[in-house]
Protein backbone atom coordinates (compact mmCIF):
# COMPACT_ATOMS: atom_id res chain seq x y z
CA UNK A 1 5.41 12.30 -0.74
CA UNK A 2 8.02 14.11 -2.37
CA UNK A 3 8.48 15.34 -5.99
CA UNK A 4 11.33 16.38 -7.83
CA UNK A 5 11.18 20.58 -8.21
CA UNK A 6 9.41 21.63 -10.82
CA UNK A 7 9.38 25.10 -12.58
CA UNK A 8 5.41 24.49 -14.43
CA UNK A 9 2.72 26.42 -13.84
CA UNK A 10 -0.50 24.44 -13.64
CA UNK A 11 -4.11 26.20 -14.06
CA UNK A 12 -6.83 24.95 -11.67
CA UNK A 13 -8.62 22.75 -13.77
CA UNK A 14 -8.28 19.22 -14.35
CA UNK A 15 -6.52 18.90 -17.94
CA UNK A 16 -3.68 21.19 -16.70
CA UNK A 17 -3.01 19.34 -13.32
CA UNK A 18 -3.44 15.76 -14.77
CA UNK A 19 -0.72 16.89 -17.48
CA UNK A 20 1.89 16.45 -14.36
CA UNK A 21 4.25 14.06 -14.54
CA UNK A 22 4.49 10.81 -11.69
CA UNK A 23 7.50 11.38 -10.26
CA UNK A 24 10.27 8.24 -11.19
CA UNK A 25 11.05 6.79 -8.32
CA UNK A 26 7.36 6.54 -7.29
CA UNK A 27 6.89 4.18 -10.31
CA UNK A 28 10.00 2.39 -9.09
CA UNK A 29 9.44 2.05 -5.52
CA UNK A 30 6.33 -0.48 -5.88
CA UNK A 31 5.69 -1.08 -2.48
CA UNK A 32 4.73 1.32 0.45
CA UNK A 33 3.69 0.91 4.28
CA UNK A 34 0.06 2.39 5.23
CA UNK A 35 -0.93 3.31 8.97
CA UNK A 36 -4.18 3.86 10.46
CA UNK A 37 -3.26 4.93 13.31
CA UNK A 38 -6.20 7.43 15.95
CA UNK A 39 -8.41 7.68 18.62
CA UNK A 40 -10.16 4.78 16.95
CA UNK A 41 -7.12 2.42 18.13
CA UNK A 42 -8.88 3.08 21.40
CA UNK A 43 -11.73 1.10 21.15
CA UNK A 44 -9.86 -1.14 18.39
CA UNK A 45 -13.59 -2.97 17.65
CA UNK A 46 -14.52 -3.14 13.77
CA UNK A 47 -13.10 -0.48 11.98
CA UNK A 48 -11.46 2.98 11.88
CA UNK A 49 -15.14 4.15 10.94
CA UNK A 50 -15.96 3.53 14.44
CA UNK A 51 -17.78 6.74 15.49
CA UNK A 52 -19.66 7.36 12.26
CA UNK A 53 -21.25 3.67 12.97
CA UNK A 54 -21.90 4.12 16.70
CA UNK A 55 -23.63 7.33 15.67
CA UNK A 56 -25.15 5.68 12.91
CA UNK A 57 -26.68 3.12 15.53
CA UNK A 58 -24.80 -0.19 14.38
CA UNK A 59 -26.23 -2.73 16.69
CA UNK A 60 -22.84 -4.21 17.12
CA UNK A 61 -20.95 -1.33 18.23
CA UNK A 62 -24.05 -0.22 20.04
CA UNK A 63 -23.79 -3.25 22.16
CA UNK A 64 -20.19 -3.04 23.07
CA UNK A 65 -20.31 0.32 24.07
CA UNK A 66 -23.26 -0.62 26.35
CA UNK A 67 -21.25 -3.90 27.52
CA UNK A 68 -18.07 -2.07 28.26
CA UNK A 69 -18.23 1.74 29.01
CA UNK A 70 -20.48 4.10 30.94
CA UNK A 71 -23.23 5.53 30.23
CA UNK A 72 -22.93 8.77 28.74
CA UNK A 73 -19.35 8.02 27.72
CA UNK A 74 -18.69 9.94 24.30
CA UNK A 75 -16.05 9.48 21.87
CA UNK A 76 -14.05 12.29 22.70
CA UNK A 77 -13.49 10.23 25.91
CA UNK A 78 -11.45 7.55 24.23
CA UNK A 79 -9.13 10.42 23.50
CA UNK A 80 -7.27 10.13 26.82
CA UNK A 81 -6.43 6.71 26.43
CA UNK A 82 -4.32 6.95 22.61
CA UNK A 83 -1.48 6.99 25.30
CA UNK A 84 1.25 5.81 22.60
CA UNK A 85 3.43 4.92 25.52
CA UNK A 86 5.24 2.55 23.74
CA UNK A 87 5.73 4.35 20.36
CA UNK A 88 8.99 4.18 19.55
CA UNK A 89 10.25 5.74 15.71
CA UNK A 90 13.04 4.09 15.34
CA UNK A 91 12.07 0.78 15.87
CA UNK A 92 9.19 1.37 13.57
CA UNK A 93 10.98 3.02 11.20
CA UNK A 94 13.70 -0.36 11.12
CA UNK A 95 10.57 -2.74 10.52
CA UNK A 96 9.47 -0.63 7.89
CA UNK A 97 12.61 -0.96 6.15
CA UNK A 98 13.32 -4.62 6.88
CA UNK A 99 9.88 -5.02 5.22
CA UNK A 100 11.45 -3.44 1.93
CA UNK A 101 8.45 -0.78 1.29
CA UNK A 102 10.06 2.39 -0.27
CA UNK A 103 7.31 4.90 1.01
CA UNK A 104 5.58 4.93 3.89
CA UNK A 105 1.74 6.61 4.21
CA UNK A 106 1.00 7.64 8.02
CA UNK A 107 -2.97 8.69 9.08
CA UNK A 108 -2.24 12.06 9.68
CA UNK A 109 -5.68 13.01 10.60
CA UNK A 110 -9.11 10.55 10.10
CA UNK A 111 -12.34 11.22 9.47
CA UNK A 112 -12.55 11.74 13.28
CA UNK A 113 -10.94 15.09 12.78
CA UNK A 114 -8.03 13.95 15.59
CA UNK A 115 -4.48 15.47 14.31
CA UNK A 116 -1.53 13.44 15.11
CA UNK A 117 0.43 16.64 14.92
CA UNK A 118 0.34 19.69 17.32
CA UNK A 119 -2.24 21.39 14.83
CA UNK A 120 -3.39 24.73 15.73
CA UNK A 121 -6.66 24.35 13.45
CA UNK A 122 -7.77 21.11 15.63
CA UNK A 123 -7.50 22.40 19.23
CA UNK A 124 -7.60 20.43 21.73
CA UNK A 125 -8.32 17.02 19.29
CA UNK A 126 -4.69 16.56 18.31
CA UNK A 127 -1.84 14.08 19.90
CA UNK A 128 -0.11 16.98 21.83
CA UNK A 129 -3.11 18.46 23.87
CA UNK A 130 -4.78 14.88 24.02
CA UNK A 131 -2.73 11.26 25.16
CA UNK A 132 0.04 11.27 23.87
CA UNK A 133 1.50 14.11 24.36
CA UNK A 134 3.55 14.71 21.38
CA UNK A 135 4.66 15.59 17.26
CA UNK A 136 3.74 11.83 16.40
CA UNK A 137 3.98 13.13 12.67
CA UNK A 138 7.35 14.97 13.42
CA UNK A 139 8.80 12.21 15.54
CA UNK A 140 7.97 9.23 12.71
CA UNK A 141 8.88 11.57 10.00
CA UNK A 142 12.34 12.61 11.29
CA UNK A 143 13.49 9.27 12.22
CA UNK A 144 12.56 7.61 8.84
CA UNK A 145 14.40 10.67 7.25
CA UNK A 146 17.42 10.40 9.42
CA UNK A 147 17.61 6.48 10.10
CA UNK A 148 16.43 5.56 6.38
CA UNK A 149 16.52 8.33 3.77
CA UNK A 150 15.87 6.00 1.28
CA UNK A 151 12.45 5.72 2.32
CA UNK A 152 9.99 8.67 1.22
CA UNK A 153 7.69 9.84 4.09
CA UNK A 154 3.79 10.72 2.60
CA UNK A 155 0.75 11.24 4.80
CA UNK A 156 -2.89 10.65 4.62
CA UNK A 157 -4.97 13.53 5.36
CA UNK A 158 -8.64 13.22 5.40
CA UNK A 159 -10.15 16.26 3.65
CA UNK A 160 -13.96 16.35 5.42
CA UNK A 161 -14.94 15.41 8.80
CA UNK A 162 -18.09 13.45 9.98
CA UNK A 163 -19.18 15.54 12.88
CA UNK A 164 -16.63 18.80 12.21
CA UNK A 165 -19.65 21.98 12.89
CA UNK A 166 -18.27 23.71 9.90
CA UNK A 167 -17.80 20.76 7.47
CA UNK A 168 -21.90 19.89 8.38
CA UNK A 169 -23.09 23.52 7.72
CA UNK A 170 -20.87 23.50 4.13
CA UNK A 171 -23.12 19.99 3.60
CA UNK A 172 -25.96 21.52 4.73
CA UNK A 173 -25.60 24.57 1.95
CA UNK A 174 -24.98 21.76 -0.73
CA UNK A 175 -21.58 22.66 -0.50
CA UNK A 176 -22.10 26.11 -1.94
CA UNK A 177 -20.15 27.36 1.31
CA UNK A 178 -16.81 26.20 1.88
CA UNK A 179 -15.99 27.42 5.07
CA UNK A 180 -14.59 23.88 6.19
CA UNK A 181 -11.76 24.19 3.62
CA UNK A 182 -10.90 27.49 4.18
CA UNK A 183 -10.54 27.28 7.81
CA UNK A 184 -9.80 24.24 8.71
CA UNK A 185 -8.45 21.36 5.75
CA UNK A 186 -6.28 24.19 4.09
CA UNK A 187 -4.87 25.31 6.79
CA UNK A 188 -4.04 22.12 8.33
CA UNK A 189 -2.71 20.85 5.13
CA UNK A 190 -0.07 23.88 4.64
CA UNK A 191 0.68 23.31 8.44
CA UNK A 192 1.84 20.13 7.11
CA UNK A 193 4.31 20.54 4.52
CA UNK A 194 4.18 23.10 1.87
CA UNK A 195 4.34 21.13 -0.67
CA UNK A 196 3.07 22.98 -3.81
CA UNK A 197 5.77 21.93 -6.28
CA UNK A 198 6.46 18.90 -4.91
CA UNK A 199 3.32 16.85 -4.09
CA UNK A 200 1.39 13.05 -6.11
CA UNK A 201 -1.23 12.42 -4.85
CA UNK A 202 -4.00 9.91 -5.52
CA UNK A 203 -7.72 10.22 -6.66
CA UNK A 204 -9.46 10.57 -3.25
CA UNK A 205 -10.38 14.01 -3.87
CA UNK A 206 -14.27 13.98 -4.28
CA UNK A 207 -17.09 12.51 -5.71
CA UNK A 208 -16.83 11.57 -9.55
CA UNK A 209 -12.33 11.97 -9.46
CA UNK A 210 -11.80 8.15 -8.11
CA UNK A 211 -10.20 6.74 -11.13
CA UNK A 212 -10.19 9.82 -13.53
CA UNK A 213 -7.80 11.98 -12.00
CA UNK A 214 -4.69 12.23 -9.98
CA UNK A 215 -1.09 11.17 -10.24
CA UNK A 216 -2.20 7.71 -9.59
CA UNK A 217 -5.54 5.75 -9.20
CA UNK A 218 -6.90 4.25 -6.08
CA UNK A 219 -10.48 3.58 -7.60
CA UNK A 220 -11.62 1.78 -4.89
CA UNK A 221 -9.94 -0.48 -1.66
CA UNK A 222 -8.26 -3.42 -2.51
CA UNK A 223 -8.40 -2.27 -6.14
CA UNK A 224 -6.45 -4.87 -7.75
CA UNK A 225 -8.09 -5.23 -11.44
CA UNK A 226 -5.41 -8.27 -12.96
CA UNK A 227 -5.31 -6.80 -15.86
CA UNK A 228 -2.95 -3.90 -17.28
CA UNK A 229 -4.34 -0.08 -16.85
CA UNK A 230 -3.73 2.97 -18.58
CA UNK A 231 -2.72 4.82 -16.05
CA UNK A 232 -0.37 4.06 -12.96
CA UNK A 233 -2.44 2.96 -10.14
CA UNK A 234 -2.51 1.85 -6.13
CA UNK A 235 -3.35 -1.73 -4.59
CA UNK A 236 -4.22 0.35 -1.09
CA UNK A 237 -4.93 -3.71 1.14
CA UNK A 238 -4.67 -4.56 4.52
CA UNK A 239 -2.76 -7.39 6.31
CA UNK A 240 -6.03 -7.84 8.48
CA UNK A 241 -8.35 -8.99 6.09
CA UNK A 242 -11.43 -7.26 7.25
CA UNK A 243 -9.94 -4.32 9.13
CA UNK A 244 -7.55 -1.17 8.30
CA UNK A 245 -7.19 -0.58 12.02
CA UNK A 246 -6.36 -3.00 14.72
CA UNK A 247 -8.57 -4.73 15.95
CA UNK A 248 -8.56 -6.97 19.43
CA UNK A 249 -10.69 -9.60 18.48
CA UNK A 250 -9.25 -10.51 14.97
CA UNK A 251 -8.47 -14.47 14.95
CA UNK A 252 -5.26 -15.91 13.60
CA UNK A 253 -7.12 -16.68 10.36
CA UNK A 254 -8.31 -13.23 9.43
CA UNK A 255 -4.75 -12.32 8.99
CA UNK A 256 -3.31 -12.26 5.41
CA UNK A 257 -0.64 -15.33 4.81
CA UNK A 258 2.91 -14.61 3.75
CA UNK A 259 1.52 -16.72 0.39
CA UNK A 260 -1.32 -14.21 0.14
CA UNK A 261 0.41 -11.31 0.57
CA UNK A 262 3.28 -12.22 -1.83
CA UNK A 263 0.61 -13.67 -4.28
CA UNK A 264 -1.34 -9.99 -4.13
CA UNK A 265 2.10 -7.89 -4.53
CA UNK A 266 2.90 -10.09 -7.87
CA UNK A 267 -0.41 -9.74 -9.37
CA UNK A 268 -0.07 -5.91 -8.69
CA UNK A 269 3.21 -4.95 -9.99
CA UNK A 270 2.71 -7.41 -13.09
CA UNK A 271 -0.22 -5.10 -14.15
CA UNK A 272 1.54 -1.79 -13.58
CA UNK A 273 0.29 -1.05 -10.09
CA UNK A 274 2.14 0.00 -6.56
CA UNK A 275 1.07 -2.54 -3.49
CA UNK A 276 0.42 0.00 -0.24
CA UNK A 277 0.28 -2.55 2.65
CA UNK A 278 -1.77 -1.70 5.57
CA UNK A 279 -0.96 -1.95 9.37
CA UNK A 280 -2.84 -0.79 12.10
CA UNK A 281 -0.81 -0.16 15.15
CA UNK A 282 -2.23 -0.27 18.60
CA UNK A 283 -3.60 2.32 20.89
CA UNK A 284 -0.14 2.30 23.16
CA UNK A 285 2.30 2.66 19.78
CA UNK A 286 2.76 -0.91 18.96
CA UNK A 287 2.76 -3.06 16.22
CA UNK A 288 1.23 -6.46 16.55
CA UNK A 289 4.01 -9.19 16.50
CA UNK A 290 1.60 -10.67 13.47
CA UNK A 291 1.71 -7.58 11.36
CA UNK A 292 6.00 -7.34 11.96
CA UNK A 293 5.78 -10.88 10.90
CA UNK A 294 3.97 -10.39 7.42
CA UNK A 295 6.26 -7.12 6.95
CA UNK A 296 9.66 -9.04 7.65
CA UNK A 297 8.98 -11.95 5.69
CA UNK A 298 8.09 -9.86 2.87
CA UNK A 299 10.88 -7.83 3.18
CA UNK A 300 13.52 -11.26 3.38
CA UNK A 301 11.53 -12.43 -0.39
CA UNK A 302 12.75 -8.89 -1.37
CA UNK A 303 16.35 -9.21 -0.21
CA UNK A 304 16.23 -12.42 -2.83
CA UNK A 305 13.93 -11.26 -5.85
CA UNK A 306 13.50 -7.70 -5.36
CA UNK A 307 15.63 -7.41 -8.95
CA UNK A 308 12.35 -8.62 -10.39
CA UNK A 309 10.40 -5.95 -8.14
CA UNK A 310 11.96 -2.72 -8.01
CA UNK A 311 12.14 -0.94 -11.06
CA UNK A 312 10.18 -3.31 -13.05
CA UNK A 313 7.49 -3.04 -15.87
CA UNK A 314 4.87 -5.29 -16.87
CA UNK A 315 5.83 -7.15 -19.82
CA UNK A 316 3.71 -8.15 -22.98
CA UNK A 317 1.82 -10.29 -21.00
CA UNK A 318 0.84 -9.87 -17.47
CA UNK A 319 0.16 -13.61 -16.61
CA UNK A 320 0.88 -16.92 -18.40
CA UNK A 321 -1.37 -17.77 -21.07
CA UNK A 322 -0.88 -21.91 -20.40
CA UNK A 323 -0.23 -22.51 -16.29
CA UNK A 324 -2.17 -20.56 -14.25
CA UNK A 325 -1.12 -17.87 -11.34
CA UNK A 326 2.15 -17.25 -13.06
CA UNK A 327 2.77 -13.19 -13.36
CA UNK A 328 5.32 -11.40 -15.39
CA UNK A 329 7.47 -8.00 -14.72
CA UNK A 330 10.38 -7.14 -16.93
CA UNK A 331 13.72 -5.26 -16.39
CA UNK A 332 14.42 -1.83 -17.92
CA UNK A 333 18.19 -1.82 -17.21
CA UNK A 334 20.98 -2.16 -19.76
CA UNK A 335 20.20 -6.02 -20.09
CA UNK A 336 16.73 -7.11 -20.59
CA UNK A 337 15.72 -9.91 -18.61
CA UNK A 338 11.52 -11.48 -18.10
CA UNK A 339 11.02 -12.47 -14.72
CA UNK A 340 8.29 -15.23 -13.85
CA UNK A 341 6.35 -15.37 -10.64
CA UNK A 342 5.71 -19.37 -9.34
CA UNK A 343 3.47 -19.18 -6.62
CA UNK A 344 3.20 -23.05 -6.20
CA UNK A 345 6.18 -25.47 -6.87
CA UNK A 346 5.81 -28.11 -9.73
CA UNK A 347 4.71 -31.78 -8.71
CA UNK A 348 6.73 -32.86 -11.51
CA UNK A 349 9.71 -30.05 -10.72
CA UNK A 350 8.79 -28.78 -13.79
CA UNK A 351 6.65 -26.31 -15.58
CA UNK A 352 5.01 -24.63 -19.00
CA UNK A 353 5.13 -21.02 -19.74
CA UNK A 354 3.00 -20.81 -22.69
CA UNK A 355 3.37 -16.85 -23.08
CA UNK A 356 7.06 -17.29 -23.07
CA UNK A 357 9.21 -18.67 -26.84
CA UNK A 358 12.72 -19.65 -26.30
CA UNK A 359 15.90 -18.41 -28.63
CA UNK A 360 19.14 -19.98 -29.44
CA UNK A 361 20.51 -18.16 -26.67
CA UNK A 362 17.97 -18.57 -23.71
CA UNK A 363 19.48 -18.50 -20.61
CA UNK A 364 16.59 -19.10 -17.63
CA UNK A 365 17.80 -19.31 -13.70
CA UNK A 366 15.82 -19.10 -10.81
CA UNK A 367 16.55 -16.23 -8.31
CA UNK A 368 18.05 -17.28 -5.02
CA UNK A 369 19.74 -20.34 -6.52
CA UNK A 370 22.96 -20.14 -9.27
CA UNK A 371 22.41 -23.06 -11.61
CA UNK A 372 21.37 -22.50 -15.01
CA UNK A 373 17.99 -24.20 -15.25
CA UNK A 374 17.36 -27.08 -18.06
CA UNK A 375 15.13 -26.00 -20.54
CA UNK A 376 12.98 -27.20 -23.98
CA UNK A 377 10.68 -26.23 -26.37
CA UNK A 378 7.33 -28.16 -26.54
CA UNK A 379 4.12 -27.69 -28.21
CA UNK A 380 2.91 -25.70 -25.57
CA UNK A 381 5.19 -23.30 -24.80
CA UNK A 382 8.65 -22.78 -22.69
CA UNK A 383 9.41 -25.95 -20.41
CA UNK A 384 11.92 -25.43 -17.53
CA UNK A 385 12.42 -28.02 -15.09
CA UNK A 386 13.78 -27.10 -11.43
CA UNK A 387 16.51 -27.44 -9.44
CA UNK A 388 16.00 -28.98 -6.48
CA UNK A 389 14.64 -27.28 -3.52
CA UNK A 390 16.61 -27.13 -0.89
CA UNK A 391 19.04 -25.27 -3.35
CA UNK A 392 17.14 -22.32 -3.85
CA UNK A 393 16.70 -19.60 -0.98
CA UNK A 394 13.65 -18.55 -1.21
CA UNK A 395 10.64 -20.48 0.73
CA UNK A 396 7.62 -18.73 -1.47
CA UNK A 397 6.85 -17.22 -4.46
CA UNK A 398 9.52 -18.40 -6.50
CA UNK A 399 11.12 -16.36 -9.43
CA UNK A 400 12.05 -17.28 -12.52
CA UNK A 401 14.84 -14.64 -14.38
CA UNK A 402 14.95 -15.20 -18.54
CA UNK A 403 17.56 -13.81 -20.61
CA UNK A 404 16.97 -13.92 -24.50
CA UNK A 405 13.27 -14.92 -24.36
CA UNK A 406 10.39 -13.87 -26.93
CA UNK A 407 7.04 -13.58 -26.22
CA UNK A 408 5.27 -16.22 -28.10
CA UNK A 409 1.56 -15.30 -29.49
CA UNK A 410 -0.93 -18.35 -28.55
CA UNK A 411 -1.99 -20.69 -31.87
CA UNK A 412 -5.67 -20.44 -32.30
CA UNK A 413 -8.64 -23.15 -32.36
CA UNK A 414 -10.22 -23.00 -34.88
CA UNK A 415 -13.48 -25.18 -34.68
């Protein structure tokens, strides 16, 4: 993911490289596209950990192989049939824009150890020897550049290997030999993109780094704490609920709603954090007419209250001290403006902010709809009643934009 140019010198230790600075438009982006994306799309049964629990003897996987393949078959055998036939960049590349994500985060290489690039260090395991046939890095990566430059291109690169010779004899020598990173993840890595000045990355970088170091924390999948943090951080979720790959037998349910998803991007943002939304395309180079769904529809909410997305900051409060699910962001442009997050519209067509104190000049007006909303202070907070419905654009998550507000500091009980 790129970085402006930088002229520091950073020591190899962690005070000096967690002194860098997270690039701006990373902050301001909020919202990325991840891909896992292998030889596991083969199979496309549980999860992109696939091998590992085959070798691992998971009964389930265990079975299928048994109902469905050979005997003998290995996993280097699937490796034929990540045909990408039907990949096409560009058509990608437009979903991921219509979606509005500002960074997109492809699966470069697994834990499988299967390059998607022509890598030199992974003979004979990478997308140009094996299936497909071709750069799938290069050819994603130079049509989001061209087509979209407005969208940064990162990658995921997986720094061990389960079954990699050299990565097992490094564990095997407690990791006093590091023969695995010297031949094999450094290499591959500066194959990549020589990116030395210009690099963020997150905290995936060993055991005891996951939310102590790194230009952003991951701390965990699905990380999503509702609460502000100290440092910027990385909602890393999946539209399939239980899978980061696709999978066949995934029912209509197991997908994330467009409520869900929206609902899970507000929370994020309002508490500082970046939302990178998972896909998992198929084997041949599609992507499921469910996942283009979720991605559109998010990106048409955008087109309408993406003022209260991009850019933002969390405000004094992150959610509303009086209704709950309501989440707050704030503007940092020339005029300051609070934006509200309604997940569910009012019975009554109107609501209570309790975290929010009106001024003599208040002006409140809901996104996606040009009427200046009725307003009144009450005991409990901010009341704002609604316009009707069918005047406002948007058909979830509705956004509330408040010029000349206050926060207001909650009375206290005293018993």
């Amino acid at each position: 993911l790129g970085y402006p140019e930088t002229l520091a010198q950073f020591e190899p230790n962690w005070d000096s490289l967690d002194s860098r600075e997270l690039p701006k438009w990373y902050d301001e982006a909020k919202i990325g596209i991840f891909l896992h994306w292998g030889v596991f799309s083969v199979p496309s049964f549980k999860s992109a950990w696939f091998w590992k629990r085959w070798k691992d003897g998971s009964e389930d996987i265990v079975d299928f192989m048994k109902k469905n393949y050979p005997p003998g078959f290995t996993y280097q055998d699937f490796g034929p049939s990540f045909t990408a036939e039907f990949f096409n960049p560009y058509e990608w590349a437009e979903i991921f824009n219509a979606s509005g994500a500002r960074y997109i985060v492809l699966t470069s290489k697994h834990h499988e150890g299967f390059t998607l690039w022509p890598s030199k260090y992974s003979w004979n395991w990478n997308s140009m020897d094996v299936g497909p046939g071709r750069d799938l890095v290069g050819d994603l990566s130079k049509e989001i550049r061209t087509a979209f430059p407005h969208i940064k291109f990162g990658l995921y690169h997986s720094l061990y290997e389960w079954f990699n010779p050299l990565y097992l004899q490094d564990e095997k020598n407690g990791y006093n030999s590091n023969d695995f990173v010297r031949l094999k993840t450094m290499p591959e890595l500066y194959e990549l993109s020589p990116v030395r000045k210009s690099v963020v990355v997150n905290d995936r970088w060993g055991k005891g780094i996951t939310c102590h170091h790194g230009s952003f924390y991951t701390c965990q999948d699905k990380f999503n704490p509702g609460v502000l943090q100290p440092h910027k951080w990385e909602n890393c979720m999946t539209l399939d609920k239980y899978s980061w790959v696709y999978n066949r037998l995934s029912p209509l349910q197991n997908y994330l709603t467009i409520e869900e998803l929206l609902n899970t991007l507000v929370k994020t943002i309002s508490c500082g954090g970046n939302l990178l939304v998972n896909t998992g395309p198929t084997h041949d180079g599609r992507i499921a007419p469910i996942m283009e769904e979720r991605l559109r529809q998010m990106g048409s909410w955008l087109s309408i209250n993406g003022e209260a997305v991009y850019g933002s900051k969390p405000w004094v409060y992150q959610n509303d001290t009086y209704t709950p699910d309501i989440w707050f962001t704030r503007s940092t442009g020339a005029e300051s403006f609070v934006y509200a997050f309604i997940s569910t519209w009012p019975e009554n067509s109107y609501l209570i902010l309790g975290s929010v104190k009106k001024t003599t000049k208040s002006v409140v007006q809901m996104l996606g709809c040009t009427q200046v909303l009725q307003t009144e202070k009450s005991r409990e907070g901010l009341k704002i009643w609604f316009p009707r419905k069918n005047n406002v654009k948007s058909n979830w998550n509705f956004v509330l934009k408040m010029k000349y507000v206050k926060p207001r500091i909650p009375k206290l009980k005293y018993l």
